[in-house]
N, C-alpha and C. Protein backbone atom coordinates (compact mmCIF):
# COMPACT_ATOMS: atom_id res chain seq x y z
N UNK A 1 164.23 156.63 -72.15
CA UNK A 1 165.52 156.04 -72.49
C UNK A 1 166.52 156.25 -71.36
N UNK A 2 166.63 157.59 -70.88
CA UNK A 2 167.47 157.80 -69.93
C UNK A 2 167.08 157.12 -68.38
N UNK A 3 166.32 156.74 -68.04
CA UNK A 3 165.78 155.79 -67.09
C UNK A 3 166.66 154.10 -67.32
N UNK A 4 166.42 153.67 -68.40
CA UNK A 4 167.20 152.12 -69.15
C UNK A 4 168.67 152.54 -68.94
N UNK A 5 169.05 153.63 -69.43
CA UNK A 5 170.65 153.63 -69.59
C UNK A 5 171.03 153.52 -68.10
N UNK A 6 170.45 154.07 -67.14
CA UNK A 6 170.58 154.62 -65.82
C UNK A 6 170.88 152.71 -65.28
N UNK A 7 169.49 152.25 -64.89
CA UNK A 7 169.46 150.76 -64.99
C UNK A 7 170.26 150.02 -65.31
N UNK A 8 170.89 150.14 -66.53
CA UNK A 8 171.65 148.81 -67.25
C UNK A 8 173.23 149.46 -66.70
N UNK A 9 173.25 150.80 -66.24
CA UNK A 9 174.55 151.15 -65.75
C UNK A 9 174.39 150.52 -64.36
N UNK A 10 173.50 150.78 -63.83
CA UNK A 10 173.55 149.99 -62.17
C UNK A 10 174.08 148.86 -62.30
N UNK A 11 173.35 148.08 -63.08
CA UNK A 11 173.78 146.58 -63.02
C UNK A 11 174.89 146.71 -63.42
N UNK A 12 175.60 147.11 -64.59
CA UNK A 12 176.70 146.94 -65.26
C UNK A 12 178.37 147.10 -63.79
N UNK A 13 178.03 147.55 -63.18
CA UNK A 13 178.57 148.64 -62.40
C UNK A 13 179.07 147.93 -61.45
N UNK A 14 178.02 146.40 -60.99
CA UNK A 14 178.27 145.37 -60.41
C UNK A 14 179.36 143.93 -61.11
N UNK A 15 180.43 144.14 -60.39
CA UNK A 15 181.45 143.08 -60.73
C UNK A 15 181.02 141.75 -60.89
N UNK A 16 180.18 141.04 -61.52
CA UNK A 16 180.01 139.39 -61.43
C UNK A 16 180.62 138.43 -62.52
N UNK A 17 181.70 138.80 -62.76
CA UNK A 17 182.82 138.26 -63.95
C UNK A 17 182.58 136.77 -62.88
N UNK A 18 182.64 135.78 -63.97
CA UNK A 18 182.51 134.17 -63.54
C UNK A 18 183.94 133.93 -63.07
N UNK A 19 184.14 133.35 -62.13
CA UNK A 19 185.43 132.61 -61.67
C UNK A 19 185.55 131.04 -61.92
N UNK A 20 185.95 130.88 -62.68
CA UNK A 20 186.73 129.50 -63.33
C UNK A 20 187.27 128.38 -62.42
N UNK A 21 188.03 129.32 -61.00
CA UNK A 21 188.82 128.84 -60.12
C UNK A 21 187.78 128.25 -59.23
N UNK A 22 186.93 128.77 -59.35
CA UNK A 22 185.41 128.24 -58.33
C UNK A 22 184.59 127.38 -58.80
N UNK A 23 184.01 125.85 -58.25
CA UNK A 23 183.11 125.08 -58.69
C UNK A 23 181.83 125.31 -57.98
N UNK A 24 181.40 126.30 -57.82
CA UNK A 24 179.93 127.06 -56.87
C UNK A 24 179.34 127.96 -57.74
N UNK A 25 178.19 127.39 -57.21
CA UNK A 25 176.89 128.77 -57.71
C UNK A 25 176.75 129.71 -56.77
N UNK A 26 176.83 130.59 -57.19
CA UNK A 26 177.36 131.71 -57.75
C UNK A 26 179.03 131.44 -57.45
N UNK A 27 179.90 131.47 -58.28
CA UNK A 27 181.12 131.68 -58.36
C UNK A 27 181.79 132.86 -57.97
N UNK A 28 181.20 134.19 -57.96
CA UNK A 28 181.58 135.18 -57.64
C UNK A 28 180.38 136.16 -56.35
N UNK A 29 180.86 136.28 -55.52
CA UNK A 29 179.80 136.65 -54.35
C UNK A 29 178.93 138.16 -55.33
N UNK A 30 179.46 138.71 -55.83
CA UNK A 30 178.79 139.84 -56.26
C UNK A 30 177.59 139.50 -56.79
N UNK A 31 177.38 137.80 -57.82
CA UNK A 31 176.30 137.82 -58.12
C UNK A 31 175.11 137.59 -57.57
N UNK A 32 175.76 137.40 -56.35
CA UNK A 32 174.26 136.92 -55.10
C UNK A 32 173.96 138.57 -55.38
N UNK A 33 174.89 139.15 -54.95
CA UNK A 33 174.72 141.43 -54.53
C UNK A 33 173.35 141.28 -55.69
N UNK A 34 173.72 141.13 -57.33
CA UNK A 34 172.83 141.40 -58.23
C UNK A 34 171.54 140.58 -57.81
N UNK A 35 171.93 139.64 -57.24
CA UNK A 35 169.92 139.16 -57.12
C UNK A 35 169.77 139.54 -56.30
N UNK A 36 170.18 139.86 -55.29
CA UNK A 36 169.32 140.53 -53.91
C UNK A 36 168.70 141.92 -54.28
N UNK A 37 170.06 142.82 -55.22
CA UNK A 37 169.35 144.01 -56.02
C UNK A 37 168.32 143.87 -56.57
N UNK A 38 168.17 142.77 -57.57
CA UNK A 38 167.25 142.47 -58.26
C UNK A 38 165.96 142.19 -57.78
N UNK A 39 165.77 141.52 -56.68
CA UNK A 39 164.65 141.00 -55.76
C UNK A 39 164.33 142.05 -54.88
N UNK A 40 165.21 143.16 -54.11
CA UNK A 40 164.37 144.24 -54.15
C UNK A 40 163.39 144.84 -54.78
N UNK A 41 164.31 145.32 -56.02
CA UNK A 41 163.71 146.32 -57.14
C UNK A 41 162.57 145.66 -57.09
N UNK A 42 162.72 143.96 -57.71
CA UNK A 42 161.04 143.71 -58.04
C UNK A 42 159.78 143.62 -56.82
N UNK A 43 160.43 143.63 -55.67
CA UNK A 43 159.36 143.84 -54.78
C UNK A 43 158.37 145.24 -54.31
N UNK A 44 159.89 146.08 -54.92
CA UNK A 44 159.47 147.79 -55.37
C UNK A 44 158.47 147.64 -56.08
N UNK A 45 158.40 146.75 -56.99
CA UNK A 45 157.91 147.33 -58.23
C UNK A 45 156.11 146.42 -58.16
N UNK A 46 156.24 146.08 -57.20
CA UNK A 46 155.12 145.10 -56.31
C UNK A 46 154.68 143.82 -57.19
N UNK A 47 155.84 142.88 -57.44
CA UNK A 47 156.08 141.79 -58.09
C UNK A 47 155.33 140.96 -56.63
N UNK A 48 154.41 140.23 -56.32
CA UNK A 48 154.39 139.32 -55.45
C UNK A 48 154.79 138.07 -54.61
N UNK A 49 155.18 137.74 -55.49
CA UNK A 49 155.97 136.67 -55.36
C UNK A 49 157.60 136.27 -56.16
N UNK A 50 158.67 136.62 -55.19
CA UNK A 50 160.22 136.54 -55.61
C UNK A 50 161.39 135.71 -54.35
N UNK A 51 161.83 135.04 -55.01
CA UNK A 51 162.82 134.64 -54.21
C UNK A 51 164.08 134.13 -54.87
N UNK A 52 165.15 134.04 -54.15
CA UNK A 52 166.65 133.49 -54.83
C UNK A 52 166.68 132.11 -53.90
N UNK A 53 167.39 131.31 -54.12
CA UNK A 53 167.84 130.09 -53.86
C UNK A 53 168.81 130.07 -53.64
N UNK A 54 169.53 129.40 -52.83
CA UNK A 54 170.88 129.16 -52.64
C UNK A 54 171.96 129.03 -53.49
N UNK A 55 171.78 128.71 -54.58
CA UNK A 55 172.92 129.32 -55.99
C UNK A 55 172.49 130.42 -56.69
N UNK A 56 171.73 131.42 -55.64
CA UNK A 56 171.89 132.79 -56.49
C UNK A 56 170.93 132.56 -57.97
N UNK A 57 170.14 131.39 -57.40
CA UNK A 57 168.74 131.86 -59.10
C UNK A 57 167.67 132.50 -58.54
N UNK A 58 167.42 133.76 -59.04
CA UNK A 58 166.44 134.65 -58.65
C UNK A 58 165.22 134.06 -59.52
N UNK A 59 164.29 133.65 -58.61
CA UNK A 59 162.39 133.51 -59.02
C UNK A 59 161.63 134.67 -59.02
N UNK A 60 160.90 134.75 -59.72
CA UNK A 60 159.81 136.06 -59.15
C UNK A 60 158.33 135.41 -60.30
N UNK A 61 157.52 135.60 -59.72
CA UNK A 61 156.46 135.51 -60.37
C UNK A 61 155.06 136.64 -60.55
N UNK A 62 154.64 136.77 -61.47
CA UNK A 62 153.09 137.68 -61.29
C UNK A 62 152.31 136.97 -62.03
N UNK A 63 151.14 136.90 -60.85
CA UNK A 63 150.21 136.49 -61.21
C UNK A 63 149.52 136.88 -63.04
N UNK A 64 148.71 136.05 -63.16
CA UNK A 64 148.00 136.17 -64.11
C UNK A 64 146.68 136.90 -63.94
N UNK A 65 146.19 138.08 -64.86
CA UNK A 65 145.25 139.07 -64.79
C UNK A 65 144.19 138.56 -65.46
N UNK A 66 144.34 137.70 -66.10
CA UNK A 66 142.44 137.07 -66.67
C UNK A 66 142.38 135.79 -66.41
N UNK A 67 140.60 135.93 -66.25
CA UNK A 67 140.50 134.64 -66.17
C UNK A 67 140.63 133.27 -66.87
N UNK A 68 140.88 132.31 -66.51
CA UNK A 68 140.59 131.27 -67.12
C UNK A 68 142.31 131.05 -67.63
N UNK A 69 142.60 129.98 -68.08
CA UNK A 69 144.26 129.30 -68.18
C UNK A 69 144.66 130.20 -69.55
N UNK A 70 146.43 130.54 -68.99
CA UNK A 70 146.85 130.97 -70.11
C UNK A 70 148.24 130.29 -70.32
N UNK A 71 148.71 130.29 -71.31
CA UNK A 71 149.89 129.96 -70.80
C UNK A 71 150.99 131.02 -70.40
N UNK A 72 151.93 130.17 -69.42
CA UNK A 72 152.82 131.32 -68.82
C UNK A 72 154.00 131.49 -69.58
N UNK A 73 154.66 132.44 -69.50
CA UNK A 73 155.51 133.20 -70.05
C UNK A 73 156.77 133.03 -69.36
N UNK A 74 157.84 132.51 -69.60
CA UNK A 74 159.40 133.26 -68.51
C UNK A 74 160.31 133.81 -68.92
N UNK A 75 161.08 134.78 -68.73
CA UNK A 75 162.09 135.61 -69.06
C UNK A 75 163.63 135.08 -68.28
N UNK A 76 164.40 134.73 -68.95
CA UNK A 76 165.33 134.09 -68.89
C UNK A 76 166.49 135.14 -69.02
N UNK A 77 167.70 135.16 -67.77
CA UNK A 77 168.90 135.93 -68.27
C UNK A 77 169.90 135.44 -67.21
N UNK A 78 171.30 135.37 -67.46
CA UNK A 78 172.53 135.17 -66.33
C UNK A 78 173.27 136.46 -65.71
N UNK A 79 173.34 136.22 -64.46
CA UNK A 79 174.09 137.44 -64.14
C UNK A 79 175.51 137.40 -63.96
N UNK A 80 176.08 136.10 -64.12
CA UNK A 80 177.73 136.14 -64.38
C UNK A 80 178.31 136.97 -65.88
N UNK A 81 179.25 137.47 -66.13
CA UNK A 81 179.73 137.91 -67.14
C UNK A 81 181.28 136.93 -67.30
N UNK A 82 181.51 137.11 -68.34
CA UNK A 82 182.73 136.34 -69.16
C UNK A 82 183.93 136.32 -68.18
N UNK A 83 184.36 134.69 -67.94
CA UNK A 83 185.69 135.10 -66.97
C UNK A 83 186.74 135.49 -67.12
N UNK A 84 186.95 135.78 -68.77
CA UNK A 84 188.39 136.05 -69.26
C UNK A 84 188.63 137.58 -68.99
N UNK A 85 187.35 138.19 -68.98
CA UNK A 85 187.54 140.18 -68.98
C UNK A 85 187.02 140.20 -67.69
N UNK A 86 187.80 141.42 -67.22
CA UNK A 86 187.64 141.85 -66.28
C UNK A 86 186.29 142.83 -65.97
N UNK A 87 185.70 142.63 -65.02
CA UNK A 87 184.50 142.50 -64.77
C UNK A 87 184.02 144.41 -63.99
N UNK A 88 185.25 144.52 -63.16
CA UNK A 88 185.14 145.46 -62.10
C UNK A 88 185.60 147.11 -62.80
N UNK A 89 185.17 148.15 -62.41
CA UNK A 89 184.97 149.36 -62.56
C UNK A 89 184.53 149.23 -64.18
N UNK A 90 183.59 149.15 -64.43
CA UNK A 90 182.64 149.04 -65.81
C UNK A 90 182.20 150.27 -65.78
N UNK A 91 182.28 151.60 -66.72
CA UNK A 91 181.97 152.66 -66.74
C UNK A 91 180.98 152.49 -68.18
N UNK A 92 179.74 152.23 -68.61
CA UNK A 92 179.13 152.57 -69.55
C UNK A 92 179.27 154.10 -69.91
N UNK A 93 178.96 154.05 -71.58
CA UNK A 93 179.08 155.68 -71.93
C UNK A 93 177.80 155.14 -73.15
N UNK A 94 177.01 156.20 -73.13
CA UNK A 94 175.89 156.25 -73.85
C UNK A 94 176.39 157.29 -75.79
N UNK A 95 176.48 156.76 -76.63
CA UNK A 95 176.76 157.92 -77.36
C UNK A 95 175.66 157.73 -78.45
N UNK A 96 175.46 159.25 -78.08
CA UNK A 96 173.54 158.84 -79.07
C UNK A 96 173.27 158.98 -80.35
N UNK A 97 172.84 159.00 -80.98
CA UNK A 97 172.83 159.03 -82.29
C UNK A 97 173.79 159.31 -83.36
N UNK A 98 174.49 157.60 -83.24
CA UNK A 98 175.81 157.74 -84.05
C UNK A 98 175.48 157.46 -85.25
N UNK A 99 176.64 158.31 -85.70
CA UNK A 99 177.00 158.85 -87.43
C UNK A 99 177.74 158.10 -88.27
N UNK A 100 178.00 156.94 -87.45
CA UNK A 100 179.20 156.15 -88.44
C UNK A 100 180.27 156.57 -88.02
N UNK A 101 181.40 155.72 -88.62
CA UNK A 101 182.93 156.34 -88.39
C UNK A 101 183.25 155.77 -87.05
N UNK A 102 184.48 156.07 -86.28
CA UNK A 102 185.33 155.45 -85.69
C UNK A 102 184.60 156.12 -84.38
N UNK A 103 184.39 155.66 -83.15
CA UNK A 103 184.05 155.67 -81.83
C UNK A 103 185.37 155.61 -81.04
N UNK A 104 185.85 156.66 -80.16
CA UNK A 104 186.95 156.63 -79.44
C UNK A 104 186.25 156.29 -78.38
N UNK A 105 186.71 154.99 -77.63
CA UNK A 105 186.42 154.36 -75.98
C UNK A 105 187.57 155.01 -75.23
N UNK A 106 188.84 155.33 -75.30
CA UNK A 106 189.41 155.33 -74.49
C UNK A 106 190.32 156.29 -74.64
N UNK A 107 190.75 157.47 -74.98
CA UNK A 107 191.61 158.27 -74.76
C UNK A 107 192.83 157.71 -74.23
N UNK A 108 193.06 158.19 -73.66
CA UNK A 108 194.33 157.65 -72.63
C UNK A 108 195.04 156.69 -73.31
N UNK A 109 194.25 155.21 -73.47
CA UNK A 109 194.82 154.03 -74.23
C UNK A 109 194.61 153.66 -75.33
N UNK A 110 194.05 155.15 -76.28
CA UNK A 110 193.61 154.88 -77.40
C UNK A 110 193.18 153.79 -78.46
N UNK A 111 191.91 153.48 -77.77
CA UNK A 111 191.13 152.50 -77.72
C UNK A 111 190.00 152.97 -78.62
N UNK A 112 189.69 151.96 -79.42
CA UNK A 112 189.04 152.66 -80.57
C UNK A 112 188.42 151.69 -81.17
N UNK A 113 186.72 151.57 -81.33
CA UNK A 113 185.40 151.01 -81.81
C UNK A 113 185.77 151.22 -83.65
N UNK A 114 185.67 150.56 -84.63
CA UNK A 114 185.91 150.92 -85.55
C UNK A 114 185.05 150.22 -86.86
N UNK A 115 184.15 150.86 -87.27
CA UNK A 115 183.74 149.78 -88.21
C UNK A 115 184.37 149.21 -89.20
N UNK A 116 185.35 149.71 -89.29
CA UNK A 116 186.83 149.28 -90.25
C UNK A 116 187.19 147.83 -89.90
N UNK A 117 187.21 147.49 -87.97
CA UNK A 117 187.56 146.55 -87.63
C UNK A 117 186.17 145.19 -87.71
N UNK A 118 185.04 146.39 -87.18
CA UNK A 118 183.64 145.92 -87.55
C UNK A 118 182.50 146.38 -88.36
N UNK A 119 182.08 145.83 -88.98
CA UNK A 119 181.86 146.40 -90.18
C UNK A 119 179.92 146.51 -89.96
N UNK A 120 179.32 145.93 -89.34
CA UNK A 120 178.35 145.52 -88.76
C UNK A 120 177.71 147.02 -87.54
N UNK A 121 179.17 147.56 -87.44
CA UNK A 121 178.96 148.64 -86.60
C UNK A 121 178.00 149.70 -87.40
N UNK A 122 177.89 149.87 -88.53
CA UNK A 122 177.45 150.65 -89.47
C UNK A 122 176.05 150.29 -89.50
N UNK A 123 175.26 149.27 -89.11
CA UNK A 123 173.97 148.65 -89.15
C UNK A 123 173.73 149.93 -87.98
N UNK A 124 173.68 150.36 -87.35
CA UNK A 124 173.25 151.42 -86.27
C UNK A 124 173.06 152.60 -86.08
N UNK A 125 174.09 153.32 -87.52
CA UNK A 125 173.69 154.64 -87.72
C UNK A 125 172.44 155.16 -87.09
N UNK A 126 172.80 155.98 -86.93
CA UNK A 126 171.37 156.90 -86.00
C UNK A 126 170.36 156.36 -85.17
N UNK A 127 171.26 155.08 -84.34
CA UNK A 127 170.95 154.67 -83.06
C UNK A 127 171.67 155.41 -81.83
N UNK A 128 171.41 155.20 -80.90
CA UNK A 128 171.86 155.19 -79.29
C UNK A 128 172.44 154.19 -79.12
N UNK A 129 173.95 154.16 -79.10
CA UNK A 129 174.85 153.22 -78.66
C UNK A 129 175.24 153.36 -77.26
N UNK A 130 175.35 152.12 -76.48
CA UNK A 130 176.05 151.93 -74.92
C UNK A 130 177.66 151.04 -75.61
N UNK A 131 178.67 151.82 -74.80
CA UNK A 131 179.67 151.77 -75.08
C UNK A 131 180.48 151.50 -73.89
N UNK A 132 181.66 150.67 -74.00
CA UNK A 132 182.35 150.65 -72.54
C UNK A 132 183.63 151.66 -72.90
N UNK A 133 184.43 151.67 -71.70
CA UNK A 133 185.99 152.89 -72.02
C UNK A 133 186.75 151.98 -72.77
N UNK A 134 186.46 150.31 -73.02
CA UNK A 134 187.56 149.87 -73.65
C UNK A 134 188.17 148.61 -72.92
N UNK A 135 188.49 148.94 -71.55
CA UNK A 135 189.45 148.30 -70.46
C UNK A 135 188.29 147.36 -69.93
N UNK A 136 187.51 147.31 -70.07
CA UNK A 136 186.21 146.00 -69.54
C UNK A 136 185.65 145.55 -70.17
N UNK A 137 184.81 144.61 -69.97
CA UNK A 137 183.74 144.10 -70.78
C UNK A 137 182.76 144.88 -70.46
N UNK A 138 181.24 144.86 -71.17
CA UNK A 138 180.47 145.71 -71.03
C UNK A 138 179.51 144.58 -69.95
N UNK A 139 179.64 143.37 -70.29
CA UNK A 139 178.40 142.68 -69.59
C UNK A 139 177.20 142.78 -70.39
N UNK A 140 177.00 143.12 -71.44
CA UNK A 140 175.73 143.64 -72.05
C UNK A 140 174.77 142.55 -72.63
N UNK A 141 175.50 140.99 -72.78
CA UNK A 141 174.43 140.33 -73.36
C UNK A 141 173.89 139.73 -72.06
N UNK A 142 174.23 139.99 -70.96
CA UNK A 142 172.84 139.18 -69.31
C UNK A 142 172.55 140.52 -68.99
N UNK A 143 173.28 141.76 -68.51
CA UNK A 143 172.72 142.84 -68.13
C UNK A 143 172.02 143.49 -68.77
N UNK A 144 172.02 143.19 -70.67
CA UNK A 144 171.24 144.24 -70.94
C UNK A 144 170.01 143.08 -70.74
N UNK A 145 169.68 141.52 -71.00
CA UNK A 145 168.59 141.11 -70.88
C UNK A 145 168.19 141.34 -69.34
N UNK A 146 168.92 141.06 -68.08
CA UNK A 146 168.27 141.70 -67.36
C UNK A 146 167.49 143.16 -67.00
N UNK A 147 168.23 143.89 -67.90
CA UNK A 147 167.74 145.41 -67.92
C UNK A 147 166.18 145.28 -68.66
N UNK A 148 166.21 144.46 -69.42
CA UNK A 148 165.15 144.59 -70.51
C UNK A 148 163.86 143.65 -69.97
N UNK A 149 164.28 143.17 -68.79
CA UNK A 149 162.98 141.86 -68.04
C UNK A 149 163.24 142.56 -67.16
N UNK A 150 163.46 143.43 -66.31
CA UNK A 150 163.28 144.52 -65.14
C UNK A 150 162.11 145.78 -65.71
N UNK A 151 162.98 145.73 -66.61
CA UNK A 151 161.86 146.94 -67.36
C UNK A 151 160.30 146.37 -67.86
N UNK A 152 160.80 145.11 -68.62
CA UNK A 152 159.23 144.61 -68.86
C UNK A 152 158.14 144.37 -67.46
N UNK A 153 158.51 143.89 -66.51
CA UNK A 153 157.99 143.23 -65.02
C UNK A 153 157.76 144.67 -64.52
N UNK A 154 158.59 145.95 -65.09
CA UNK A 154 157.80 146.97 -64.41
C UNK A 154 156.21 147.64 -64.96
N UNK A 155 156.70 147.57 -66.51
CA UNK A 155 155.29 148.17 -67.54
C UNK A 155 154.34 147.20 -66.87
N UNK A 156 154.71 146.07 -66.64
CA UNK A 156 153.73 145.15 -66.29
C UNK A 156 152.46 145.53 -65.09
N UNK A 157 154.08 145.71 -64.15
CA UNK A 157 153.19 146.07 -62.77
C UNK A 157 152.74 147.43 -62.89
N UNK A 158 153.03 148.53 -63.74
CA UNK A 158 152.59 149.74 -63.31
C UNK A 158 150.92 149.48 -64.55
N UNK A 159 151.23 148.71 -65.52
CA UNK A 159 149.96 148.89 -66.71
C UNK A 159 148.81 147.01 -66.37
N UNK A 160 148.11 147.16 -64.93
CA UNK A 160 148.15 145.37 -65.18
C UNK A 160 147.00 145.40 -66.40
N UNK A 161 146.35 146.53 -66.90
CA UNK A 161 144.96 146.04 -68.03
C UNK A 161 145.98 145.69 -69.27
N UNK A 162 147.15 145.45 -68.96
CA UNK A 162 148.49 144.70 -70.26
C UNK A 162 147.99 142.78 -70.02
């Protein structure tokens, strides 16, 4: 677990809030930063075949391990985040096995998770919640799917009798 949180904080950590003011792919230079990160890692992770394109869409492919046709699989995620929140100094906080009740994000600006406000928050009891301070967005619905297709492409490459 602490490996994923680590991960989805890297990415998170990276500013790629969409710019509105911009009619370009990638709209914000940071999100090229995330695929080039990204296209490392997977070459780390001895993905064979990866590349980005000139609007910042990262490819990567692995081969297929048996013989004979299968069909292929793709994992789909964006690395822009929402242009209305601010994107930059994203501090994830991990709080693990929550109890219910009110989640303080933010001290200072007393900022406060509430299932009072959400009620849905309570579906999680005695999960591992990722939490932001409040003052950002978290990025969590492309970063955490990228976190979660980084991680799969790794079990992959480290287990190929998968």
């Amino acid at each position: 677990m602490k490996e994923i949180v680590q991960r989805f904080s890297r990415y998170a950590a990276i500013d790629t809030q969409a710019n509105e003011q911009k009619h370009t792919c990638p709209s914000n230079e940071n999100q090229r930063l995330l695929a080039e990160l990204l296209k490392d890692e997977l070459l780390e992770m001895g993905v064979p075949q990866v590349e980005i394109d000139e609007k910042s869409f990262l490819y990567a492919h692995l081969p297929s391990n048996v013989d004979g046709p299968v069909p292929a699989i793709a994992f789909l995620a964006h690395l822009d985040t929402h242009p209305e929140v601010r994107g930059e100094n994203v501090r994830p906080r991990l709080v693990e096995n929550y109890q219910g009740g009110d989640i303080l994000l933010n001290r200072a600006k007393q900022i406060v998770l509430s299932p009072e406000e959400f009620p849905g928050l309570l579906d999680y009891v005695g999960d591992d919640l990722l939490v932001t301070d409040g003052t950002t967005l978290l990025g969590a619905d492309g970063k955490a799917g990228i976190t979660e297709i980084m991680e799969a492409m790794q079990t992959l490459c480290q287990h190929p009798e998968l």
